[in-house]
N, C-alpha and C. Protein backbone atom coordinates (compact mmCIF):
# COMPACT_ATOMS: atom_id res chain seq x y z
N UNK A 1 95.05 106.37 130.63
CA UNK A 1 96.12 105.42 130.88
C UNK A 1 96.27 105.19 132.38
N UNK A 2 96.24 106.15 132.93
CA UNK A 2 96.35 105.76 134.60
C UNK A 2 94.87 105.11 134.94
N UNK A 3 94.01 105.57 134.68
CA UNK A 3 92.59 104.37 134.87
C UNK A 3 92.88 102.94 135.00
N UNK A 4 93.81 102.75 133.92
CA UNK A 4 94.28 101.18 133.18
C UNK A 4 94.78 101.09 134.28
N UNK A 5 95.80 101.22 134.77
CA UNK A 5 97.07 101.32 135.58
C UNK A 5 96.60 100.63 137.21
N UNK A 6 95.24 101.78 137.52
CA UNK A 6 94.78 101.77 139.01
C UNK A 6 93.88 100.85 138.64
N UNK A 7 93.42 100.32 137.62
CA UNK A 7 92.17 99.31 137.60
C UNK A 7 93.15 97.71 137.64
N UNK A 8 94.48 97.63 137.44
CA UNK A 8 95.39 96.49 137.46
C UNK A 8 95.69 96.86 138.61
N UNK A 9 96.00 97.74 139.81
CA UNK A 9 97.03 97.58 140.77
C UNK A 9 95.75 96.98 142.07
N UNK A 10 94.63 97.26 141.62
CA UNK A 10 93.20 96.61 142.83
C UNK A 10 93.10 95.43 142.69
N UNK A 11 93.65 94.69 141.28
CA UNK A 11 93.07 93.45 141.45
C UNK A 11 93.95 92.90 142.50
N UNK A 12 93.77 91.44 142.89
CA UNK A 12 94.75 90.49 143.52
C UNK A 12 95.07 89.58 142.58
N UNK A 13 96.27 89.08 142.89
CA UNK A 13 96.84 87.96 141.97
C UNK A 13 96.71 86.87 142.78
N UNK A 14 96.13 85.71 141.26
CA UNK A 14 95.39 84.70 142.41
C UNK A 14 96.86 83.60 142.60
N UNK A 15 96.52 82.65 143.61
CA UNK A 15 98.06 81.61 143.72
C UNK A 15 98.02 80.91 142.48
N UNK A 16 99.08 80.14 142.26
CA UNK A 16 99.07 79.26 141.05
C UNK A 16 99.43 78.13 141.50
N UNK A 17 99.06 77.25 141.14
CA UNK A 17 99.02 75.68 141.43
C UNK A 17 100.72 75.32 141.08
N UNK A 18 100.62 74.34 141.60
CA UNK A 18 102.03 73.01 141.16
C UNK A 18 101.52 72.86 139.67
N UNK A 19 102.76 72.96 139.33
CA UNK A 19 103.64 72.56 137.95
C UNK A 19 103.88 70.99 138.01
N UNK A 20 102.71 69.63 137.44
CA UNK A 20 103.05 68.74 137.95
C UNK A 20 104.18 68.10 136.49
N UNK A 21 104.37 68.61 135.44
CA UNK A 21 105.34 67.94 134.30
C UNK A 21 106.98 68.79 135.38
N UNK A 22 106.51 69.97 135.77
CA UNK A 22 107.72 70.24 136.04
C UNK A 22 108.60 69.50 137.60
N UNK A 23 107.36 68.93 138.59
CA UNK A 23 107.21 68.31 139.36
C UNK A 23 108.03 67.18 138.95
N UNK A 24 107.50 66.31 137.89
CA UNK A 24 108.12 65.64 137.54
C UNK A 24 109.36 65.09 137.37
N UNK A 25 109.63 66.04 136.51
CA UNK A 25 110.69 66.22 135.66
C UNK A 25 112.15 66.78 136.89
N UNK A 26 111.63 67.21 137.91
CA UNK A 26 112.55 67.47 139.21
C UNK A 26 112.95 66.52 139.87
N UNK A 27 111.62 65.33 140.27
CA UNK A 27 112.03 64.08 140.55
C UNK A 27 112.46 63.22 140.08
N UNK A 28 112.76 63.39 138.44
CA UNK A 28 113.33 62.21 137.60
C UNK A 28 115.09 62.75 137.68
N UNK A 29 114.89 64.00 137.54
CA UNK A 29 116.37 64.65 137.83
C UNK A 29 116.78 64.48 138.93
N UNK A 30 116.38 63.98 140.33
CA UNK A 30 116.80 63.93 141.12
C UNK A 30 117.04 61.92 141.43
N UNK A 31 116.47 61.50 140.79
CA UNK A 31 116.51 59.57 140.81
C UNK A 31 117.65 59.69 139.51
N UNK A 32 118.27 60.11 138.84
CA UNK A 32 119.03 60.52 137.36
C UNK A 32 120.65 60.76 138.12
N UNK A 33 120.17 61.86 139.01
CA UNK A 33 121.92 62.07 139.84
C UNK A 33 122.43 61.11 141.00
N UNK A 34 121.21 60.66 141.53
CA UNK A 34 121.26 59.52 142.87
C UNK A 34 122.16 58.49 142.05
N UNK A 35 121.70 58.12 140.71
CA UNK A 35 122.19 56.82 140.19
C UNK A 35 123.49 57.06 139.65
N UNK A 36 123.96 58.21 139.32
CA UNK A 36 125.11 58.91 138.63
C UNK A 36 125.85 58.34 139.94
N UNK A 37 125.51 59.42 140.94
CA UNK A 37 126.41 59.45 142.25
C UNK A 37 126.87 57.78 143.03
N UNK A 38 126.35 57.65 142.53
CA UNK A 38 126.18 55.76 143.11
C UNK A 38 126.89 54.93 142.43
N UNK A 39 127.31 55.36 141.00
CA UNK A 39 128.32 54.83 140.11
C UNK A 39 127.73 53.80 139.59
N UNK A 40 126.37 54.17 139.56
CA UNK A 40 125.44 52.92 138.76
C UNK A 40 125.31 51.58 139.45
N UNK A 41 125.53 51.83 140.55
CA UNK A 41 124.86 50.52 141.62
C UNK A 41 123.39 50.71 141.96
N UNK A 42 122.65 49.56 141.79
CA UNK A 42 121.45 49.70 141.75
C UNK A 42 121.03 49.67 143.47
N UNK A 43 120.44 50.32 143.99
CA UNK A 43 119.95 50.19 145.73
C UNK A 43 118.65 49.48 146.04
N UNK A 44 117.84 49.64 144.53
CA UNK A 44 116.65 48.94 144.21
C UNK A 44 116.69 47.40 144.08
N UNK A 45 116.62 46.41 144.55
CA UNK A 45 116.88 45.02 143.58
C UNK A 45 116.85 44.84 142.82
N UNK A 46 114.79 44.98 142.82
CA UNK A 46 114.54 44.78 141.26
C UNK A 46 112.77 45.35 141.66
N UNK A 47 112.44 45.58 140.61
CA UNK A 47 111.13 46.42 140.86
C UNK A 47 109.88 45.65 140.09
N UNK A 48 109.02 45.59 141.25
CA UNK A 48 107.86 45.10 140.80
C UNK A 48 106.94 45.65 140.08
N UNK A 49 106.15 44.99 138.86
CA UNK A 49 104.98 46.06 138.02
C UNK A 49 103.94 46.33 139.12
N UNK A 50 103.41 45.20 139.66
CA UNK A 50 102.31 45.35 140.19
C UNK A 50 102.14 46.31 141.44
N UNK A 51 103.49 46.54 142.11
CA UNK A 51 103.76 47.49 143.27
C UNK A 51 103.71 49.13 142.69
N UNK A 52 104.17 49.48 141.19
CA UNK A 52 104.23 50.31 141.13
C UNK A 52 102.80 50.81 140.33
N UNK A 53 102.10 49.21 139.91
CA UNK A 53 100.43 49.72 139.94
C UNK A 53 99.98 50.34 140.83
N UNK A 54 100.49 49.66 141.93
CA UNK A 54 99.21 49.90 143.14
C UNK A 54 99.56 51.17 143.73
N UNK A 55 101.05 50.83 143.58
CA UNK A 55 101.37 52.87 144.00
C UNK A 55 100.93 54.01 143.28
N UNK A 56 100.56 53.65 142.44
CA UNK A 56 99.84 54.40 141.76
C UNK A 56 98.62 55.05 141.74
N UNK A 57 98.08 54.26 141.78
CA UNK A 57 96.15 53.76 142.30
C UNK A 57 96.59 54.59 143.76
N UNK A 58 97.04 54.34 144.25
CA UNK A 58 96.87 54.99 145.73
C UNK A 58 97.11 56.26 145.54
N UNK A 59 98.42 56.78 144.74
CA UNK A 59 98.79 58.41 144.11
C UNK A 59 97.53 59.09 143.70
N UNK A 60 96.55 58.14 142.56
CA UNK A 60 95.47 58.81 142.11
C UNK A 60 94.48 58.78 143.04
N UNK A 61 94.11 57.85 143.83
CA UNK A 61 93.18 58.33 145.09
C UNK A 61 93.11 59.31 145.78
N UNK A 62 94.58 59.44 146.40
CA UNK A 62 94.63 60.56 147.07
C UNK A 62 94.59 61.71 146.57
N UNK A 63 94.89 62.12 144.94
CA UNK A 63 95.04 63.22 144.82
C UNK A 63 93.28 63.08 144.45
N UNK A 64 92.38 62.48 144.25
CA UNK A 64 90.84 62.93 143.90
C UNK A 64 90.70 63.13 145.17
N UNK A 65 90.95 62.11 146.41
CA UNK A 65 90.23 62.56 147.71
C UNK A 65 91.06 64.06 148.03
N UNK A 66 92.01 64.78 147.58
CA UNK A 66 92.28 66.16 148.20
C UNK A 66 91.57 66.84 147.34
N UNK A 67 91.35 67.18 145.90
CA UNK A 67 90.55 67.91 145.00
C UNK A 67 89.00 67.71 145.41
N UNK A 68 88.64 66.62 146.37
CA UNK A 68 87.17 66.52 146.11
C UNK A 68 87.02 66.94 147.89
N UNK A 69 88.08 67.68 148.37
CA UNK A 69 88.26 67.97 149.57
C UNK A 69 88.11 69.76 149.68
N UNK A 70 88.88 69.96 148.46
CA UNK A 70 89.24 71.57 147.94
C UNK A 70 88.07 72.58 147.63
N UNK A 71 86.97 71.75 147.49
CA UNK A 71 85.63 72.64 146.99
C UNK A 71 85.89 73.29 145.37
N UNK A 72 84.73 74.17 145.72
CA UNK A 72 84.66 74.62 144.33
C UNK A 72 84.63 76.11 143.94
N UNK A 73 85.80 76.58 143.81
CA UNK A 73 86.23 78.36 143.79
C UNK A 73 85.28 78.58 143.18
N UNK A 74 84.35 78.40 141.80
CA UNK A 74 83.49 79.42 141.14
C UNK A 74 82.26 79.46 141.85
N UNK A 75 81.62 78.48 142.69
CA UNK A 75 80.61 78.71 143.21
C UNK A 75 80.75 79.84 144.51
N UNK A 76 81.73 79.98 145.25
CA UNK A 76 82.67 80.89 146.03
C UNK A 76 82.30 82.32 145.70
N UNK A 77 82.64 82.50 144.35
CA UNK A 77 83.09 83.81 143.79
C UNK A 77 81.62 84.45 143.46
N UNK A 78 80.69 83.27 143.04
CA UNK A 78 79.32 83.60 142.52
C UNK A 78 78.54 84.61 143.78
N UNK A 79 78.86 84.03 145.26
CA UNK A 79 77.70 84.64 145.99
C UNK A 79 78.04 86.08 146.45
């Protein structure tokens, strides 16, 4: 039992990534109380589809250009 014990206390614990539903779900809670607090006055005019395409497209770019920036941990671990 202590084998077990000292063979868990050597490893390292690896980091853990962003929580992106919980990510989410923080920023919708936080655009949810803005509008509460505001008494339901809109600050937005009015919102375009195509703006929030393109904001988009740019969201997903950037996050491939940082992942394709990040390398690749298993080849890392291999040598």
């Amino acid at each position: 039992m202590a084998d077990e014990t000292d063979d868990l206390a050597g490893k390292q614990v690896g980091k853990r990534g962003i929580d992106p539903l919980a990510l989410l779900a923080g920023i919708a809670t936080l655009l949810v109380s803005a509008y509460v607090l505001t008494d339901g006055d809109i600050w937005v005019p009015s919102v375009d589809g195509r703006w929030v395409l393109a904001g988009g497209a740019v969201l997903v770019g950037l996050l491939l250009l940082a992942a394709s920036m990040r390398g690749d941990k298993r080849k890392k671990k291999s040598r």
